[in-house]
C-alpha atoms as a PDB file:
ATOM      1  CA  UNK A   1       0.000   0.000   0.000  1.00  0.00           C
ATOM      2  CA  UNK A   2       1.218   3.413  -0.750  1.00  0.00           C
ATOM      3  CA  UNK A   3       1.317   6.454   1.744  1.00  0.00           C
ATOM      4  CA  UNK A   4       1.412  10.143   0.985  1.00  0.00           C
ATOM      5  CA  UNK A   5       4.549  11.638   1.284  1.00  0.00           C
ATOM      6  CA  UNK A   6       3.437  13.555   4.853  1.00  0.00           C
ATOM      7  CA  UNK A   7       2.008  10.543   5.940  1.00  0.00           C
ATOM      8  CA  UNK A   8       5.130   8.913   5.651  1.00  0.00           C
ATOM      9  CA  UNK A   9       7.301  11.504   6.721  1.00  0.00           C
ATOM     10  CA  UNK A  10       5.149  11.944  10.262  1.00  0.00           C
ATOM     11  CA  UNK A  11       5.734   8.052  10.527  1.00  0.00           C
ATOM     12  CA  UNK A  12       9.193   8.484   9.993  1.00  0.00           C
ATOM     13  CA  UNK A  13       9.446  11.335  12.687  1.00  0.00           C
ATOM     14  CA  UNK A  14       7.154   9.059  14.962  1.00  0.00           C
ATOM     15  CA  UNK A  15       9.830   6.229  14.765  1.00  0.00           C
ATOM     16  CA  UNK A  16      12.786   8.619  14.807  1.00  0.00           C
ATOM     17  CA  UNK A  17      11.713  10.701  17.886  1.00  0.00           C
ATOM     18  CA  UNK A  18      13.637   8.329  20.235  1.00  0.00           C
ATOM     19  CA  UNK A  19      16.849   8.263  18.608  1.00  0.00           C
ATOM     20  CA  UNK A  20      16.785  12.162  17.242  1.00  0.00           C
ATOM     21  CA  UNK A  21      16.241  13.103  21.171  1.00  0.00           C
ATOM     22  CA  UNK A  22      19.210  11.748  22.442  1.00  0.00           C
ATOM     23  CA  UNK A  23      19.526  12.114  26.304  1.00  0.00           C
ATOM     24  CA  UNK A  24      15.705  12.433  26.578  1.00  0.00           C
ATOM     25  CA  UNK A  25      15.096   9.052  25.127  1.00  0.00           C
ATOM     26  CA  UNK A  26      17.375   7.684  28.163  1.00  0.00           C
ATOM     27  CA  UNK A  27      15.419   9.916  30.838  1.00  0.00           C
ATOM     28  CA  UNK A  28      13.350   7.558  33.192  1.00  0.00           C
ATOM     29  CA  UNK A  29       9.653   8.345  32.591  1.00  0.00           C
ATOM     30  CA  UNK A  30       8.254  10.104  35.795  1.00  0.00           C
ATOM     31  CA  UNK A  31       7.176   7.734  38.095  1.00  0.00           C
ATOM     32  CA  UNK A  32       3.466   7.411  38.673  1.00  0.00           C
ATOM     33  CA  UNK A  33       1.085   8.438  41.827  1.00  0.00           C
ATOM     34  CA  UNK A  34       1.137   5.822  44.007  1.00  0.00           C
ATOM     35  CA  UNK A  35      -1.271   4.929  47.478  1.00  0.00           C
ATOM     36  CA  UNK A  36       0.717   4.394  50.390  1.00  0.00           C
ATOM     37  CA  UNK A  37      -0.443   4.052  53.805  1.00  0.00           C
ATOM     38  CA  UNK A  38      -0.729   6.337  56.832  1.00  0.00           C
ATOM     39  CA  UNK A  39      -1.610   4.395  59.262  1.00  0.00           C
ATOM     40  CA  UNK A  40       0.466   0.581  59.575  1.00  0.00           C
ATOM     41  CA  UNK A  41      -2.062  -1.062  61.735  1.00  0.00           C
ATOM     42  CA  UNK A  42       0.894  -2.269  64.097  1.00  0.00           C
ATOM     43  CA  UNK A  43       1.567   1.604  65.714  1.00  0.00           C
ATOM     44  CA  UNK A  44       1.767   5.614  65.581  1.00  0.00           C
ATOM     45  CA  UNK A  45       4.514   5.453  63.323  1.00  0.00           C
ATOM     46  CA  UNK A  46       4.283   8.940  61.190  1.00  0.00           C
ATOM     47  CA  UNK A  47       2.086  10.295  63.624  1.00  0.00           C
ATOM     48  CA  UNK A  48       2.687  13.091  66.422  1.00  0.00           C
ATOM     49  CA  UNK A  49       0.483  14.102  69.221  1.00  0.00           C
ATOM     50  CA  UNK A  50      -0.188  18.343  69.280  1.00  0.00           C
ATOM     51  CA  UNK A  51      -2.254  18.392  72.418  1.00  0.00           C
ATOM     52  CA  UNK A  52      -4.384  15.385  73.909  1.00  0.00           C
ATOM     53  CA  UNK A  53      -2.558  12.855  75.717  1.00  0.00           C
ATOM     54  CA  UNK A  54      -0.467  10.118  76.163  1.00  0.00           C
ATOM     55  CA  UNK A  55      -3.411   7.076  75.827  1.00  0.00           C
ATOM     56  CA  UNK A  56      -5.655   9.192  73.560  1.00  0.00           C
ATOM     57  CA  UNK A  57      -4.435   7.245  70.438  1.00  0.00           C
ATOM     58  CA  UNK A  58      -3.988   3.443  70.494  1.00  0.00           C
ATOM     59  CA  UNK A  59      -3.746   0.976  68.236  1.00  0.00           C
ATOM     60  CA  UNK A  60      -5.531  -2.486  69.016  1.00  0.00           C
ATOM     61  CA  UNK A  61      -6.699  -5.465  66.711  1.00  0.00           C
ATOM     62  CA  UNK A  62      -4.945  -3.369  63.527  1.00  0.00           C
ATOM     63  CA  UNK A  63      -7.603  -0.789  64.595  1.00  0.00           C
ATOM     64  CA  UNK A  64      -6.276   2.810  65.010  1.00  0.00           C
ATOM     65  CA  UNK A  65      -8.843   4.327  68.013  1.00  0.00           C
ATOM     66  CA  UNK A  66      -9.228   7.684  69.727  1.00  0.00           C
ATOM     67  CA  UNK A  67     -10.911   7.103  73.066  1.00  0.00           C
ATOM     68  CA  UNK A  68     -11.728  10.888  71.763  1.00  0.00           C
ATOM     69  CA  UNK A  69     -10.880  12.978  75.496  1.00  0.00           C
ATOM     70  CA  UNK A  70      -9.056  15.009  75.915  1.00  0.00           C
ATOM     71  CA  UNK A  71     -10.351  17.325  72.687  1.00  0.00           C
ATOM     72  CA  UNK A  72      -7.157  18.053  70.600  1.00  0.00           C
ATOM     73  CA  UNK A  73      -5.413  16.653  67.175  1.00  0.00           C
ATOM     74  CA  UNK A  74      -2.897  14.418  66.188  1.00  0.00           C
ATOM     75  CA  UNK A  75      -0.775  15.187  63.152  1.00  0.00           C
ATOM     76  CA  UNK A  76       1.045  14.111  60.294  1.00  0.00           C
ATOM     77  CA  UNK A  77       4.792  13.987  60.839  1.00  0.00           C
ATOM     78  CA  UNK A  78       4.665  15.655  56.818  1.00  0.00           C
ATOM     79  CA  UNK A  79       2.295  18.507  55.373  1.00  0.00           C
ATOM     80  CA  UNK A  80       1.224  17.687  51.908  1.00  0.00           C
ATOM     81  CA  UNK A  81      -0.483  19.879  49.461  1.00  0.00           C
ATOM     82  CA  UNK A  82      -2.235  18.421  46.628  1.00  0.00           C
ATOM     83  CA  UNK A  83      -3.493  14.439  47.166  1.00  0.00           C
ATOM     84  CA  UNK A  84      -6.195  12.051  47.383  1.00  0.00           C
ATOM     85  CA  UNK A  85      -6.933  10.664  50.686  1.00  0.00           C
ATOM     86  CA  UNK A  86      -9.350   7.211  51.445  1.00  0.00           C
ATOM     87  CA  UNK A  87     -10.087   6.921  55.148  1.00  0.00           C
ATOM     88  CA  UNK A  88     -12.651   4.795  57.093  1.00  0.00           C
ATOM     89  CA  UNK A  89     -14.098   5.604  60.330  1.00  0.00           C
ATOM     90  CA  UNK A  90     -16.685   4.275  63.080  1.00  0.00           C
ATOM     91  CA  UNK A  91     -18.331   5.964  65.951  1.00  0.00           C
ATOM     92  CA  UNK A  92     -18.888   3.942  68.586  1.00  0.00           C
ATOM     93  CA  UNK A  93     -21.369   5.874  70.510  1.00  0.00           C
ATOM     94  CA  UNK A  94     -24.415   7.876  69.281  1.00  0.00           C
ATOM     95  CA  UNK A  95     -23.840  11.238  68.764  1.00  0.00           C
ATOM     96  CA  UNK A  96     -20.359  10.921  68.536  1.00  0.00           C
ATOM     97  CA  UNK A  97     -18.027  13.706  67.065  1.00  0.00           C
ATOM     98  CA  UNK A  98     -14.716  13.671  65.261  1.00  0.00           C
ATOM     99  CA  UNK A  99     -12.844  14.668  61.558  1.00  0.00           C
ATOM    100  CA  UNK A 100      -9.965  14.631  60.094  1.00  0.00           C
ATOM    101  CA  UNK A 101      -8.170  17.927  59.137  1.00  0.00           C
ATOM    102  CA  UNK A 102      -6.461  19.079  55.596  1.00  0.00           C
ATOM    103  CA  UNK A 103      -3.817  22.145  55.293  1.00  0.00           C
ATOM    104  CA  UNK A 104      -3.863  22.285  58.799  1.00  0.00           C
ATOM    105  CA  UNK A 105      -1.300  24.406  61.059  1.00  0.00           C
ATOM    106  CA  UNK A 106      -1.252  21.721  64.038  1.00  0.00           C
ATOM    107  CA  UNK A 107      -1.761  24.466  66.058  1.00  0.00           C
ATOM    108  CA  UNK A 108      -3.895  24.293  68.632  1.00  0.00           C
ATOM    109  CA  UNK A 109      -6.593  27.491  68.652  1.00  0.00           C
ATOM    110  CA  UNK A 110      -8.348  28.952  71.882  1.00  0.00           C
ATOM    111  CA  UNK A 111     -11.080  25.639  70.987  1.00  0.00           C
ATOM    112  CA  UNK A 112      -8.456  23.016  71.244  1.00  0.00           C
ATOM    113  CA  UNK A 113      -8.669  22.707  67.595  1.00  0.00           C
ATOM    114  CA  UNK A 114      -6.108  24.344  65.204  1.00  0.00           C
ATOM    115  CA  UNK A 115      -6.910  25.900  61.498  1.00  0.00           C
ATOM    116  CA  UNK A 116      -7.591  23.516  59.178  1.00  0.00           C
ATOM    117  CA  UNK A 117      -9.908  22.029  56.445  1.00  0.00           C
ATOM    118  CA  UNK A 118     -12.311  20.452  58.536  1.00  0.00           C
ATOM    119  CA  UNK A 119     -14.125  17.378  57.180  1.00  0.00           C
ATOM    120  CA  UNK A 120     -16.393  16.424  59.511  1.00  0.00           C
ATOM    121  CA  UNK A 121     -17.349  13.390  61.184  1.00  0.00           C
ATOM    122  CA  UNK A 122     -20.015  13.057  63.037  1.00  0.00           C
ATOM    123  CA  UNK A 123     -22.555  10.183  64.252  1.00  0.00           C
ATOM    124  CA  UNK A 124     -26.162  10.085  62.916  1.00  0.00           C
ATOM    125  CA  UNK A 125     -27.560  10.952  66.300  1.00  0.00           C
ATOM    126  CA  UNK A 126     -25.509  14.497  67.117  1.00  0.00           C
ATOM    127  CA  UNK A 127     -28.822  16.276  65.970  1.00  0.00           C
ATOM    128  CA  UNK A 128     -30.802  14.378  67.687  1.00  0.00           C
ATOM    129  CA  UNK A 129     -29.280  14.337  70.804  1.00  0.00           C
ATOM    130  CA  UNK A 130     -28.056  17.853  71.240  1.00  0.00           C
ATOM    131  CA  UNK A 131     -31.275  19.751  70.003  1.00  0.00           C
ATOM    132  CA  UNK A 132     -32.884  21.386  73.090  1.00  0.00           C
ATOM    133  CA  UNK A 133     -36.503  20.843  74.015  1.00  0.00           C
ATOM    134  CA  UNK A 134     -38.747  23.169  72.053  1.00  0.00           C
ATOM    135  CA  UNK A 135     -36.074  24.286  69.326  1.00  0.00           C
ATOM    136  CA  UNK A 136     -35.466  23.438  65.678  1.00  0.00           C
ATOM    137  CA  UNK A 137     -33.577  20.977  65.467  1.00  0.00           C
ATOM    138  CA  UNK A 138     -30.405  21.612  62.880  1.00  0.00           C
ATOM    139  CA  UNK A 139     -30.389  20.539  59.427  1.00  0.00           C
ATOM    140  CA  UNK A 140     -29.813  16.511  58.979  1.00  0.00           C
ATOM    141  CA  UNK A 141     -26.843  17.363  56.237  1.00  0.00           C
ATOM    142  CA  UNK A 142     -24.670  19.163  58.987  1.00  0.00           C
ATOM    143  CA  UNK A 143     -23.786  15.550  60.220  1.00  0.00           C
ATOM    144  CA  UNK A 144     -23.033  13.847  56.265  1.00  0.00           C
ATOM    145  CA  UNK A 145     -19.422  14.727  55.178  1.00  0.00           C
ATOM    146  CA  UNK A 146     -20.067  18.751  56.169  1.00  0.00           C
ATOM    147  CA  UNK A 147     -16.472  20.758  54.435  1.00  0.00           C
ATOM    148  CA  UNK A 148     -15.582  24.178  56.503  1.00  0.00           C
ATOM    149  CA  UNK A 149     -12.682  26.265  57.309  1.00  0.00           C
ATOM    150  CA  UNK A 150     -11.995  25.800  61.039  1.00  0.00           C
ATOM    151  CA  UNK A 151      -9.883  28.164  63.218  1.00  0.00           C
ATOM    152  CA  UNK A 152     -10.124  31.313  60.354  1.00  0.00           C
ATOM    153  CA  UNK A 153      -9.463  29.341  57.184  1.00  0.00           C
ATOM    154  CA  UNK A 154     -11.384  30.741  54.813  1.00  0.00           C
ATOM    155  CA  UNK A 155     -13.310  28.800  51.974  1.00  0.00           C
ATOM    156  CA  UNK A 156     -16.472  28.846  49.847  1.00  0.00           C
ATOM    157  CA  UNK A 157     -18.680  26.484  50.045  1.00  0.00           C
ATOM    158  CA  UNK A 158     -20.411  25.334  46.934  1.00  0.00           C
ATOM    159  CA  UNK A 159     -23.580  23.476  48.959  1.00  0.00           C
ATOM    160  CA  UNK A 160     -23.658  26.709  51.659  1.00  0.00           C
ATOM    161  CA  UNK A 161     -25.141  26.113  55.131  1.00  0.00           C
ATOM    162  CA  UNK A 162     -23.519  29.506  55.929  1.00  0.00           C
ATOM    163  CA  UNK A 163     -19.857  29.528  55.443  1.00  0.00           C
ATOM    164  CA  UNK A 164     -20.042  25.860  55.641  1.00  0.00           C
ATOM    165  CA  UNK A 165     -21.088  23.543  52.640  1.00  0.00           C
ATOM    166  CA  UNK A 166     -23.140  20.236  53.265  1.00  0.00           C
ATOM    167  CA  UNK A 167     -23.627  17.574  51.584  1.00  0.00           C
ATOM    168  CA  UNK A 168     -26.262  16.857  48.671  1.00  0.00           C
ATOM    169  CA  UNK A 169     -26.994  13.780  49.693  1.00  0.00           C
ATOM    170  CA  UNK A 170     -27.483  11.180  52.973  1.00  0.00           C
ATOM    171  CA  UNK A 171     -24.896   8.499  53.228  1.00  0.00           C
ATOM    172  CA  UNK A 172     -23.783   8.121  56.577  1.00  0.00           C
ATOM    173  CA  UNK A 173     -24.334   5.058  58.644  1.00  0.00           C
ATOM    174  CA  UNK A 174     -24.638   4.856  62.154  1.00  0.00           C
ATOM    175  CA  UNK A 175     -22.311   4.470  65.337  1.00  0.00           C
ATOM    176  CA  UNK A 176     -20.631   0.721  65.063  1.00  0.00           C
ATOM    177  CA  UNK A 177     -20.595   0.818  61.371  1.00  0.00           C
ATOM    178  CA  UNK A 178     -18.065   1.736  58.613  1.00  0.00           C
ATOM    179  CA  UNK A 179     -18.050   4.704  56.946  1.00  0.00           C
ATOM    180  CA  UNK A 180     -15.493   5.671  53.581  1.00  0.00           C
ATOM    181  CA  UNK A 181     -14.259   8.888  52.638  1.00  0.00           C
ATOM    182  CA  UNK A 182     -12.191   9.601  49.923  1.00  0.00           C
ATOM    183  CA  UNK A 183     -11.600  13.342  49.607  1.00  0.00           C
ATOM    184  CA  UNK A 184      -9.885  14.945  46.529  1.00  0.00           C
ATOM    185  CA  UNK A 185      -7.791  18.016  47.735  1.00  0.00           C
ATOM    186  CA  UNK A 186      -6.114  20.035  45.306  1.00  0.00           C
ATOM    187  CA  UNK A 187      -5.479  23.720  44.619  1.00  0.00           C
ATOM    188  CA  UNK A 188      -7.677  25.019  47.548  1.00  0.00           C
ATOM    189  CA  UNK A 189     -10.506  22.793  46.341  1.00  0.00           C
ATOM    190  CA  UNK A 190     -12.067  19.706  48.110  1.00  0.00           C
ATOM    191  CA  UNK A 191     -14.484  17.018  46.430  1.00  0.00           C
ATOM    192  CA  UNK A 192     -15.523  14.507  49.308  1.00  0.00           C
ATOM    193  CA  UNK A 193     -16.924  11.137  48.363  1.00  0.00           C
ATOM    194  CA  UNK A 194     -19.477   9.271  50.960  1.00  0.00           C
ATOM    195  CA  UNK A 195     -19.966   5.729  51.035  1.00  0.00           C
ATOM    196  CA  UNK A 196     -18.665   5.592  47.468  1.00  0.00           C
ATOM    197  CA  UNK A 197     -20.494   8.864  46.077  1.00  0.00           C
ATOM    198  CA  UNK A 198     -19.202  12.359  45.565  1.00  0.00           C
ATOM    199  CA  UNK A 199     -21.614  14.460  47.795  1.00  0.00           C
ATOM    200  CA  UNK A 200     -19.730  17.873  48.970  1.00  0.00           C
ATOM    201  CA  UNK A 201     -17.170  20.208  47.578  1.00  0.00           C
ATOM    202  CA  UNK A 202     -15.353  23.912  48.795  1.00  0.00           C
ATOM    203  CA  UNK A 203     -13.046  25.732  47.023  1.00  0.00           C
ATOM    204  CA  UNK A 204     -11.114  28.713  47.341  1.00  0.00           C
ATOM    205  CA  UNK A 205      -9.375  27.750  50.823  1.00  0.00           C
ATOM    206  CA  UNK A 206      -7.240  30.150  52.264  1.00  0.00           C
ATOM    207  CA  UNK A 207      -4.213  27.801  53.386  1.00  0.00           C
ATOM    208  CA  UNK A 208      -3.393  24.914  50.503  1.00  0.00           C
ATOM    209  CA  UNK A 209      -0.528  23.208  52.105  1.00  0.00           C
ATOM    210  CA  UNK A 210      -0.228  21.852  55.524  1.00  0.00           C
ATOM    211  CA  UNK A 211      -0.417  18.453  58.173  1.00  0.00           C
ATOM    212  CA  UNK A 212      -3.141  16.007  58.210  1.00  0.00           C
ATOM    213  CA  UNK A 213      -4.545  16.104  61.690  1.00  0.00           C
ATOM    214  CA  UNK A 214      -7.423  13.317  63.517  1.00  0.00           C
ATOM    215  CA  UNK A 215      -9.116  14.943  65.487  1.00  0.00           C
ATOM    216  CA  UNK A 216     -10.269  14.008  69.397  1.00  0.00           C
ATOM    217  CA  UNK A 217     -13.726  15.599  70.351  1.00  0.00           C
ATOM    218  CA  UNK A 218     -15.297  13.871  72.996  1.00  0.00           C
ATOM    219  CA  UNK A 219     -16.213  10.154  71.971  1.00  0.00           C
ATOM    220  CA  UNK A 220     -14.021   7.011  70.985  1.00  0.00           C
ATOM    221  CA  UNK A 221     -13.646   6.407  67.218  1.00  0.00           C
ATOM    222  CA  UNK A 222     -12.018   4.050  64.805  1.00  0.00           C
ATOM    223  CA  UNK A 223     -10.216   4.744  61.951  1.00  0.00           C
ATOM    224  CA  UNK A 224      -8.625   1.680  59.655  1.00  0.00           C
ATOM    225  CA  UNK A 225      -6.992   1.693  55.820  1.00  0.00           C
ATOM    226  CA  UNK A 226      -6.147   5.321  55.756  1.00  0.00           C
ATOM    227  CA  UNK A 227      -4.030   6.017  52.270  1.00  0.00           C
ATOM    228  CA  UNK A 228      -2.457   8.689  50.575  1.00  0.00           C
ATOM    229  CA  UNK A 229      -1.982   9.379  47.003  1.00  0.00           C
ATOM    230  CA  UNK A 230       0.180  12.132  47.001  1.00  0.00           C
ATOM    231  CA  UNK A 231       0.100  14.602  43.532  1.00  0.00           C
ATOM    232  CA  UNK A 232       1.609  17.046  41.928  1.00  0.00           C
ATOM    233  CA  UNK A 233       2.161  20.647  43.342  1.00  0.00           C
ATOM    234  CA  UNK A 234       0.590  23.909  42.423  1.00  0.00           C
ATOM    235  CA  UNK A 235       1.266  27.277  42.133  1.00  0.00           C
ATOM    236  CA  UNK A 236       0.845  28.278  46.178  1.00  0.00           C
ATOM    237  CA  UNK A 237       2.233  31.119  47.460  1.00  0.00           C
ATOM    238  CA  UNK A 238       3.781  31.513  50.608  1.00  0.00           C
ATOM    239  CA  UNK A 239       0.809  32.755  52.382  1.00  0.00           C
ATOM    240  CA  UNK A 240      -1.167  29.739  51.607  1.00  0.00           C
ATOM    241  CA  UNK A 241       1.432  26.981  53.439  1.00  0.00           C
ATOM    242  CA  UNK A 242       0.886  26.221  57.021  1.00  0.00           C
ATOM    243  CA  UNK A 243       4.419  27.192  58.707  1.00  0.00           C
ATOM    244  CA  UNK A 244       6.491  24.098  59.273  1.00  0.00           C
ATOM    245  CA  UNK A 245       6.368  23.027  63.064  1.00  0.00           C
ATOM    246  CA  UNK A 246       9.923  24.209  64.565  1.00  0.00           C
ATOM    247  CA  UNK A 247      10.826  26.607  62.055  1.00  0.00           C
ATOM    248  CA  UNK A 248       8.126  28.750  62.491  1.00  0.00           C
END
């Protein structure tokens, strides 16, 4: 069969490109993201305590649990920036209340709880529970996978409940059960997935590089198979990084 002349010469560049590059055709291609873990399921290795205390964290039958008093954060022993990160959690008491925390400081505020990316974890009951006699009780999406800034990090929420965003849709289950985030965080922007369904998204956060903290706030939860796919950076400017703990 006979090819046009361009045809052919394209093909011929196609086939050539390695050879007419030189060097580059010898450059290892860039390695792909990869999942690794954060948690071992043996101990708190990669892991440092900010302010609860010494038996707040344990690790027993591969389970990471927070007995969840005193209130306070762990952290990362690393900040990351942009990533993917798959986490499962149970409450084991109604009403419970925990989260884990993105571009975080590690700081702790005048709460106990440092600025951060909140993304919230709380049990079905919370509203329930803590809605006095006679009031209206909150909305049922503040306990589902709620985003906010916490500590003055500032965000917009695309599903607003004030500065907060909720999510779309119900997918929690309740206290003794597993629950699965996986939360997309990149460039200031979250996209949260519940029980294997993007529900919730902010953007526009004010800090886009910092520690992963677990937060402690009042009631024992589990936490198993938490991963991180780490990805490439952004353009973030120096007021949007969390200072580095001991170089502040």
């Amino acid at each position: 069969m006979r090819f046009p002349v361009a045809v052919t010469a394209i093909g011929l560049s196609i086939l050539l490109s390695p050879v007419l590059s030189g060097v580059d055709a010898e450059k290892p291609p860039t390695p792909l993201p990869q999942w690794r873990p954060l948690f071992n399921g043996k101990d708190l290795s990669g892991w440092v305590d900010v302010n609860t205390s010494a038996d707040t964290w344990y690790v027993e039958d591969g389970l990471l649990v927070c007995k969840g008093k005193p209130i306070g954060v762990m952290r990362s022993e690393k900040q990351y920036e942009n990533f993917i990160l798959h986490i499962e959690w149970r409450h084991m008491e109604p009403g419970g209340n925990s989260g884990v925390f993105a571009w975080c400081d590690a700081v702790p505020g005048r709460n106990r709880l440092p600025k951060g990316m909140e993304i919230q974890m709380l049990e079905l009951d919370w509203v329930k529970l803590r809605t006095k006699p006679g009031k209206t009780p909150p909305p049922i999406a503040y306990v589902h996978g709620e985003l906010f800034g916490a500590g003055g990090l500032k965000a917009t929420p695309d599903n607003p409940r004030g500065n907060r965003s909720k999510s779309l849709e119900n997918r929690c289950l309740p206290h003794g059960q597993w629950n699965v985030y996986d939360a997309v965080c990149v460039d200031g922007a979250v996209k949260l997935s519940v029980n294997g369904k993007f529900v919730n998204s902010i953007r526009n956060s004010s800090v886009r590089k910092g520690y992963l903290c677990l937060e402690s706030e009042g009631a024992e939860i589990h936490f198993r198979n938490i991963q991180i796919m780490e990805l490439p950076p952004g353009i973030t400017t120096p007021k949007q990084i969390a200072p580095v703990i001991g170089e502040q």
